[in-house]
N, C-alpha and C. Protein backbone atom coordinates (compact mmCIF):
# COMPACT_ATOMS: atom_id res chain seq x y z
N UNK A 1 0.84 -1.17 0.00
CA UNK A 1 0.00 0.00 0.00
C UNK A 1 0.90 1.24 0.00
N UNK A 2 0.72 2.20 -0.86
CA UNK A 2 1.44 3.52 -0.85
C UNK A 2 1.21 4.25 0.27
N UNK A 3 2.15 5.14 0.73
CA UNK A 3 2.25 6.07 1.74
C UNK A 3 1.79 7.24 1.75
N UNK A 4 1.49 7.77 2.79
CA UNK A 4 1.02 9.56 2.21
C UNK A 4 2.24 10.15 1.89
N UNK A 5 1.48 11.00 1.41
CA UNK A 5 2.81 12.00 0.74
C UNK A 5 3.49 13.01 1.26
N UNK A 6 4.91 12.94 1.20
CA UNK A 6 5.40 13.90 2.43
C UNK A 6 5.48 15.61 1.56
N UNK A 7 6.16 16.45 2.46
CA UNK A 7 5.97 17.80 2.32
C UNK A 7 6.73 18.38 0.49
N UNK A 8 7.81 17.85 0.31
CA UNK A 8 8.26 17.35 -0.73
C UNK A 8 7.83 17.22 -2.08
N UNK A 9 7.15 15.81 -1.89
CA UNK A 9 6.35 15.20 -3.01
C UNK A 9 5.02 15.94 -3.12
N UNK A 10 4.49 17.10 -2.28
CA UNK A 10 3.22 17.53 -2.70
C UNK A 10 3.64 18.71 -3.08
N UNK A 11 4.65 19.44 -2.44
CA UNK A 11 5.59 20.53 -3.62
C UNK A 11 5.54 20.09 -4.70
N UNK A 12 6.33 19.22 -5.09
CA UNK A 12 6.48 18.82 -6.91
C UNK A 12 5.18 18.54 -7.18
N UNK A 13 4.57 18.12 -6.84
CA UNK A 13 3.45 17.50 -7.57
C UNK A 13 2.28 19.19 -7.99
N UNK A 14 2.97 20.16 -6.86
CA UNK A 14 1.24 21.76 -6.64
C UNK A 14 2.17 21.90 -8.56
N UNK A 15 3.14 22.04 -8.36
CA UNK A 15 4.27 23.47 -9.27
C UNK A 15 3.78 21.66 -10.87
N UNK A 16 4.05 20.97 -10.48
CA UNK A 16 3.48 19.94 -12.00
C UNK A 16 2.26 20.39 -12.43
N UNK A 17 0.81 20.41 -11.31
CA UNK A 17 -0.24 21.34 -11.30
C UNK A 17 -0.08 22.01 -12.31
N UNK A 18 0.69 22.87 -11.57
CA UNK A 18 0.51 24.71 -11.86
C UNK A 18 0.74 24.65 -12.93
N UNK A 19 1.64 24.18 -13.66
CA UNK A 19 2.45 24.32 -15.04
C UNK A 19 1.76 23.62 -16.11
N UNK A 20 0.79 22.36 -15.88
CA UNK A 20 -0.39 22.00 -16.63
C UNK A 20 -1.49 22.85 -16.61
N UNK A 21 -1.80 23.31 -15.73
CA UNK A 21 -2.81 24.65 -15.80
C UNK A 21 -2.65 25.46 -16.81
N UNK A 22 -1.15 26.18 -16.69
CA UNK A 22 -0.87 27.18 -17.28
C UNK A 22 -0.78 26.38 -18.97
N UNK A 23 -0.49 25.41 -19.18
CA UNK A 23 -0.31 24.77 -20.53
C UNK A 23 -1.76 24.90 -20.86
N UNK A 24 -2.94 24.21 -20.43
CA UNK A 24 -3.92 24.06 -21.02
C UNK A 24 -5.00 25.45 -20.99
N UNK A 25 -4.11 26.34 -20.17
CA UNK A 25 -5.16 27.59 -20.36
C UNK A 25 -4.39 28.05 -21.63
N UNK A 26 -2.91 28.37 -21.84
CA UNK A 26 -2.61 28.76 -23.10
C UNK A 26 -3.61 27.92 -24.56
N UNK A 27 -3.22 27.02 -24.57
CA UNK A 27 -3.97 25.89 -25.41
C UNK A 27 -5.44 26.36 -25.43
N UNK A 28 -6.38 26.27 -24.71
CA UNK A 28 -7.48 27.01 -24.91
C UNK A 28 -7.71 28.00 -25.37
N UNK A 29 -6.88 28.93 -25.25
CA UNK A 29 -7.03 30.38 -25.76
C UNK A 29 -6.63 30.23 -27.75
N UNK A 30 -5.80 29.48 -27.60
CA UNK A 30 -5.27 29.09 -29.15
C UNK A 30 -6.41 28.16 -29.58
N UNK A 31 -7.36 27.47 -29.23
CA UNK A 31 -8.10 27.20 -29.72
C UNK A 31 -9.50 27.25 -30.12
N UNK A 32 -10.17 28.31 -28.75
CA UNK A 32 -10.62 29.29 -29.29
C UNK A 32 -11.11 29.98 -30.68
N UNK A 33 -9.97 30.14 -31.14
CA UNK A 33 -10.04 30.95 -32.79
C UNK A 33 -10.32 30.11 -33.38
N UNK A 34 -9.61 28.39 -33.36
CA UNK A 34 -9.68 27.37 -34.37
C UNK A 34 -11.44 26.84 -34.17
N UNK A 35 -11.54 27.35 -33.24
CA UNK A 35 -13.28 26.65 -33.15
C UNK A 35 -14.43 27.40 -33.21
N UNK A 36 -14.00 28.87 -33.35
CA UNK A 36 -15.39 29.82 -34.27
C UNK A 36 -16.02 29.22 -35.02
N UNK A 37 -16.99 30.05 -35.09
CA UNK A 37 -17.90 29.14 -36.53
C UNK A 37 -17.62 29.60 -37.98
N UNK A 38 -17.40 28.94 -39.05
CA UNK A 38 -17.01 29.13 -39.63
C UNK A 38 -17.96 29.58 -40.74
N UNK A 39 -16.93 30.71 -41.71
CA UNK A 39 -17.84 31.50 -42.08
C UNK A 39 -17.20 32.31 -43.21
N UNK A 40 -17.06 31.38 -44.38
CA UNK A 40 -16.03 31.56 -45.61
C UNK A 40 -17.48 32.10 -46.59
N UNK A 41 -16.79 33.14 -47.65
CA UNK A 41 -17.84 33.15 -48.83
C UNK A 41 -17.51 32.29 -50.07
N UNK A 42 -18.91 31.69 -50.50
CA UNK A 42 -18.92 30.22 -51.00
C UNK A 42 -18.48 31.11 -52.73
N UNK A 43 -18.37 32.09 -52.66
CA UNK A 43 -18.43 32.53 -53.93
C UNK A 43 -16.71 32.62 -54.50
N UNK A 44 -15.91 32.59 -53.42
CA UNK A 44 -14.67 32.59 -53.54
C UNK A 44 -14.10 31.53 -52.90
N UNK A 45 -14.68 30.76 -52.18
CA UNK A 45 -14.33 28.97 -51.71
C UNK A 45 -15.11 28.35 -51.99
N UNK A 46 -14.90 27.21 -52.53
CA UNK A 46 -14.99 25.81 -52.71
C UNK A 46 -16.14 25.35 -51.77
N UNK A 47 -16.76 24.10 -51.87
CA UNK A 47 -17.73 23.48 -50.97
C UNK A 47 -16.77 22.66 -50.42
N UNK A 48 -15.90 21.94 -51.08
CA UNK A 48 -14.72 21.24 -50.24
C UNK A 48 -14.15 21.83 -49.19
N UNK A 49 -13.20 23.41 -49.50
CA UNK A 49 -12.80 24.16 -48.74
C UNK A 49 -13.72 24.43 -47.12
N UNK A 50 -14.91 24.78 -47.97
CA UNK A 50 -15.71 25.31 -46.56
C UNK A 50 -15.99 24.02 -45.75
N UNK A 51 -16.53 22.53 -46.33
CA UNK A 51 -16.30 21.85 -45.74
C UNK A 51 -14.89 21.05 -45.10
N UNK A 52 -14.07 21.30 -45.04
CA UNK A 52 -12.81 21.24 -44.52
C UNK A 52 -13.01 21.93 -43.44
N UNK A 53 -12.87 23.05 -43.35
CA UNK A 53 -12.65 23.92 -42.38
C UNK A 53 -13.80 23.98 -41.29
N UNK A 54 -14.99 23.17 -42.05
CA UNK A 54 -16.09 22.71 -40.65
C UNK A 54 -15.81 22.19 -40.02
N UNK A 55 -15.14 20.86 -40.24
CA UNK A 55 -14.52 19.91 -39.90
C UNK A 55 -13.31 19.87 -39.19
N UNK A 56 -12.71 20.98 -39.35
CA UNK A 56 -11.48 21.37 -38.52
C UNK A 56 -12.18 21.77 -37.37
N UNK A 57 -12.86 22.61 -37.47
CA UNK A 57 -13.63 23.80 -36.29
C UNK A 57 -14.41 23.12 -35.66
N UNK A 58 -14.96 21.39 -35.95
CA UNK A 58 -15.23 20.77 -34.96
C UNK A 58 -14.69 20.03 -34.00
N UNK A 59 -13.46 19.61 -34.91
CA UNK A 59 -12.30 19.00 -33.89
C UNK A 59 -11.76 19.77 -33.20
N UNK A 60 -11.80 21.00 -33.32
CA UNK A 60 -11.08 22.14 -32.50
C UNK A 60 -11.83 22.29 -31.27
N UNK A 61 -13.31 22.20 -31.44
CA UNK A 61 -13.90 22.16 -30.91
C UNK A 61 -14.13 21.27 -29.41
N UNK A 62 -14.03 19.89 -30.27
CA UNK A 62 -14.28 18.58 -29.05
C UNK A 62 -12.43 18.31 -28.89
N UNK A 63 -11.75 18.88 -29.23
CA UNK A 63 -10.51 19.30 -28.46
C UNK A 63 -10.33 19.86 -27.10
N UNK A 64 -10.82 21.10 -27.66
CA UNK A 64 -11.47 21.98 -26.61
C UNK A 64 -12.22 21.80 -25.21
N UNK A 65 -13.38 20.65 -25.53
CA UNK A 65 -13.67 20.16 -24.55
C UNK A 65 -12.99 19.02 -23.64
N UNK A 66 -12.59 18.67 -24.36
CA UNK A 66 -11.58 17.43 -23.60
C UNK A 66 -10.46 18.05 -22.57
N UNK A 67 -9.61 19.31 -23.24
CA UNK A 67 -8.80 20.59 -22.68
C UNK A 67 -9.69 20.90 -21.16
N UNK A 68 -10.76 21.89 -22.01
CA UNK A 68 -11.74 21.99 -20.56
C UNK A 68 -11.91 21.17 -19.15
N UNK A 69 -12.52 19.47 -19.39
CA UNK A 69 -12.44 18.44 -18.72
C UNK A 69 -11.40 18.31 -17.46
N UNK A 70 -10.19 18.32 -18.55
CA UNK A 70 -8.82 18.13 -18.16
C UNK A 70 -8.53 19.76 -17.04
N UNK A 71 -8.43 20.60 -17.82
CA UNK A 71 -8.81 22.13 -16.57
C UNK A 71 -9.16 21.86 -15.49
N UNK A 72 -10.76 21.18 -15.68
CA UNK A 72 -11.35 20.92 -14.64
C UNK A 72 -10.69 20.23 -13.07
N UNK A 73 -10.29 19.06 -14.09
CA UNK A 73 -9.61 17.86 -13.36
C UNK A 73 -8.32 18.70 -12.50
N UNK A 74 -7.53 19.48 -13.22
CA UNK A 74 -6.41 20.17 -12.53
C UNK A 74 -7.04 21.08 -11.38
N UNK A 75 -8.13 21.74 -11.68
CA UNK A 75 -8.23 22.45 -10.48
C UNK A 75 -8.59 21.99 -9.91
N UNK A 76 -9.76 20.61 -9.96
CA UNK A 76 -10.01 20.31 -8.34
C UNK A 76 -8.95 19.62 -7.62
N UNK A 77 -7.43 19.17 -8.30
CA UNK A 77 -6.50 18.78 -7.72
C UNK A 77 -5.98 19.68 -7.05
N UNK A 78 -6.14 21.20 -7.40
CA UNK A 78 -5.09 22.13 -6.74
C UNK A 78 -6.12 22.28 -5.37
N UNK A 79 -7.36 22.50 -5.88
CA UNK A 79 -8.31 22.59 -4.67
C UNK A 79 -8.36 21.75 -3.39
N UNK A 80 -7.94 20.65 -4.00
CA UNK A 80 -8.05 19.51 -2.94
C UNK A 80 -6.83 19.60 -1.82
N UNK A 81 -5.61 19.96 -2.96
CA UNK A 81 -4.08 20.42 -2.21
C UNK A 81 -4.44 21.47 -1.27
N UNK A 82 -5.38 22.74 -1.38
CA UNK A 82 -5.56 23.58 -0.36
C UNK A 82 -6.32 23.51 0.58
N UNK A 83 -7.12 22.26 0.50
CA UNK A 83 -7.72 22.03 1.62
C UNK A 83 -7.34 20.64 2.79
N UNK A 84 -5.92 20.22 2.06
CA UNK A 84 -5.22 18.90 2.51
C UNK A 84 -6.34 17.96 2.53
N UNK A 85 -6.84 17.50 1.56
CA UNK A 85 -7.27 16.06 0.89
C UNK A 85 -7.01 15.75 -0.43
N UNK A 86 -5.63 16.27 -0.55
CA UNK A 86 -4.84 15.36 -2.18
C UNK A 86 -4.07 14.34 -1.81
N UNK A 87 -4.38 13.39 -2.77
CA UNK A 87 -3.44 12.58 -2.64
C UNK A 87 -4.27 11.00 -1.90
N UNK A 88 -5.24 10.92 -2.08
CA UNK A 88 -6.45 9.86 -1.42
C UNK A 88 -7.10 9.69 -2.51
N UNK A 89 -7.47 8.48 -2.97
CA UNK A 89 -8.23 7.77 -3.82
C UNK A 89 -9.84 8.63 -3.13
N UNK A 90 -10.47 8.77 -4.41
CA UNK A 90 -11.78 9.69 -4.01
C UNK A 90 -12.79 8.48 -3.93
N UNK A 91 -12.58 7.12 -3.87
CA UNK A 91 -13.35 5.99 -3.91
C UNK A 91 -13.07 5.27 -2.62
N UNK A 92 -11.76 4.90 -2.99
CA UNK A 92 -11.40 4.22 -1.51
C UNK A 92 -10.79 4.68 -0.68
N UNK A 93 -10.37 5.88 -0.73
CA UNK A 93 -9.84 6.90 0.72
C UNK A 93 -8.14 6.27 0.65
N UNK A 94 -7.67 5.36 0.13
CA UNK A 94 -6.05 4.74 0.45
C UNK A 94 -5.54 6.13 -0.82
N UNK A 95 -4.25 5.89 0.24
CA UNK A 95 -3.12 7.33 -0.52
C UNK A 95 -3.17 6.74 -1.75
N UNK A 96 -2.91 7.77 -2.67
CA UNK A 96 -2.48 7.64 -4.31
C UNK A 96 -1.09 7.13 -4.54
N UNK A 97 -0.49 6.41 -5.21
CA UNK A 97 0.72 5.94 -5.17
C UNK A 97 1.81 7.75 -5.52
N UNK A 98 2.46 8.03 -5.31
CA UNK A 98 3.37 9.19 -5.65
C UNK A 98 3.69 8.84 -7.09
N UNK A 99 4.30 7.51 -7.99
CA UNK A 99 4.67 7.53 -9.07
C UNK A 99 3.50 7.75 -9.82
N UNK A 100 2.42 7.35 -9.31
CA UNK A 100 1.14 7.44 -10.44
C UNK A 100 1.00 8.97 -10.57
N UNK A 101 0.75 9.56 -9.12
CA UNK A 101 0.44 11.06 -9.13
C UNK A 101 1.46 11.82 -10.21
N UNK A 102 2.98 10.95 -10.20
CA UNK A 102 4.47 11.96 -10.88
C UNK A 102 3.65 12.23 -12.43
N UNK A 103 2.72 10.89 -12.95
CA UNK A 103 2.38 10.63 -14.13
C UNK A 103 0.96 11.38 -14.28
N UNK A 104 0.15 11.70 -13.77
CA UNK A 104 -1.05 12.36 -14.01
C UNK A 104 -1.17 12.65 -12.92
N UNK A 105 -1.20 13.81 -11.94
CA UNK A 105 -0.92 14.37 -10.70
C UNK A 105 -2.85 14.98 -10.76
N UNK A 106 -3.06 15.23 -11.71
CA UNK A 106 -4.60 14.92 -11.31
C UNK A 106 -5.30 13.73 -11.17
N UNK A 107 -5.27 13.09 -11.25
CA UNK A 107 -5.47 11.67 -11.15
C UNK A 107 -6.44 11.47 -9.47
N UNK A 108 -7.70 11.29 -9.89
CA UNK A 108 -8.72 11.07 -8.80
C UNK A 108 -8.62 9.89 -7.74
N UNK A 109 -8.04 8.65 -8.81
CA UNK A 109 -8.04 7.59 -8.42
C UNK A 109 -6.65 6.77 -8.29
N UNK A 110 -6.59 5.75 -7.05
CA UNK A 110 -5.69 4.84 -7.36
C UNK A 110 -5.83 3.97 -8.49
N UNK A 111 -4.76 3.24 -8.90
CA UNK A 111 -4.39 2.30 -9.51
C UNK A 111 -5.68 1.12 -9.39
N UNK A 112 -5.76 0.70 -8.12
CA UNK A 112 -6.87 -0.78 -8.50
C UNK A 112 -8.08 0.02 -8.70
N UNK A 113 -8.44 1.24 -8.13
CA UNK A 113 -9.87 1.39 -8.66
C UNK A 113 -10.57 2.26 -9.75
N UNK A 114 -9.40 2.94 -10.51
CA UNK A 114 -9.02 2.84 -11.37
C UNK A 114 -8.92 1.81 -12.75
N UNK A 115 -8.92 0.76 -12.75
CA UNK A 115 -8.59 -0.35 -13.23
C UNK A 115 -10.27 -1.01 -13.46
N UNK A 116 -10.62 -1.15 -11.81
CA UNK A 116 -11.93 -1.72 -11.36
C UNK A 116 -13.12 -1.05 -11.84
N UNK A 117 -13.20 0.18 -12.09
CA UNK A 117 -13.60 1.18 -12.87
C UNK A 117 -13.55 0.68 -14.63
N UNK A 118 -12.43 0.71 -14.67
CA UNK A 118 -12.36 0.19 -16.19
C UNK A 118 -13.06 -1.11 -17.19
N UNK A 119 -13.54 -2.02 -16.20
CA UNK A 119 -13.31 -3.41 -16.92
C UNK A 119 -15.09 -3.07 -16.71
């Protein structure tokens, strides 16, 4: 069974946080533009063209949301860090392993329930 996490390992893990935050808020903002609606004149583009670029602006789109999700997921990790309940499986209450957290430091869940979840 993994250990709690000492003073250390929840340093590295806020500033891993922080720096995915800051990645996926940049990233949002850049995608943003790619996911307007699109809005070419058909008289000087193509039906291909305009359909292309729908098609971009939807993937940009459900990009976007996945980005969002992921946001999400980071802040309630930072949230949880300020209220000292990071680092506990939100299912079964046992500490999060530290290598799993090194790998997705938002990460809700341990490893088995996680898994148990999956199948």
């Amino acid at each position: 069974m993994p250990e709690s996490l000492t003073v250390d390992q929840l340093s590295e893990l806020r500033v891993a946080l922080e720096r995915v935050q800051d990645e996926l808020l940049g990233q949002l903002e850049r995608i943003s533009e790619d996911s307007k609606p699109v809005q070419l004149d058909q008289q000087s583009v193509g039906r291909l063209s305009r359909m292309d670029a729908m098609q971009q602006q939807q993937m940009a789109s459900a990009n976007g949301a996945h980005m969002k999700a992921h946001l999400n997921r980071v802040r309630l990790a930072l949230a949880a860090m300020d209220k000292d309940e990071f680092g506990d499986c939100r299912q079964c209450d046992e500490p999060i392993g530290f290598a799993r957290l090194q790998i997705r430091p938002d990460s809700p869940l341990c490893m088995a329930c996680q898994q148990s979840n999956e199948l």
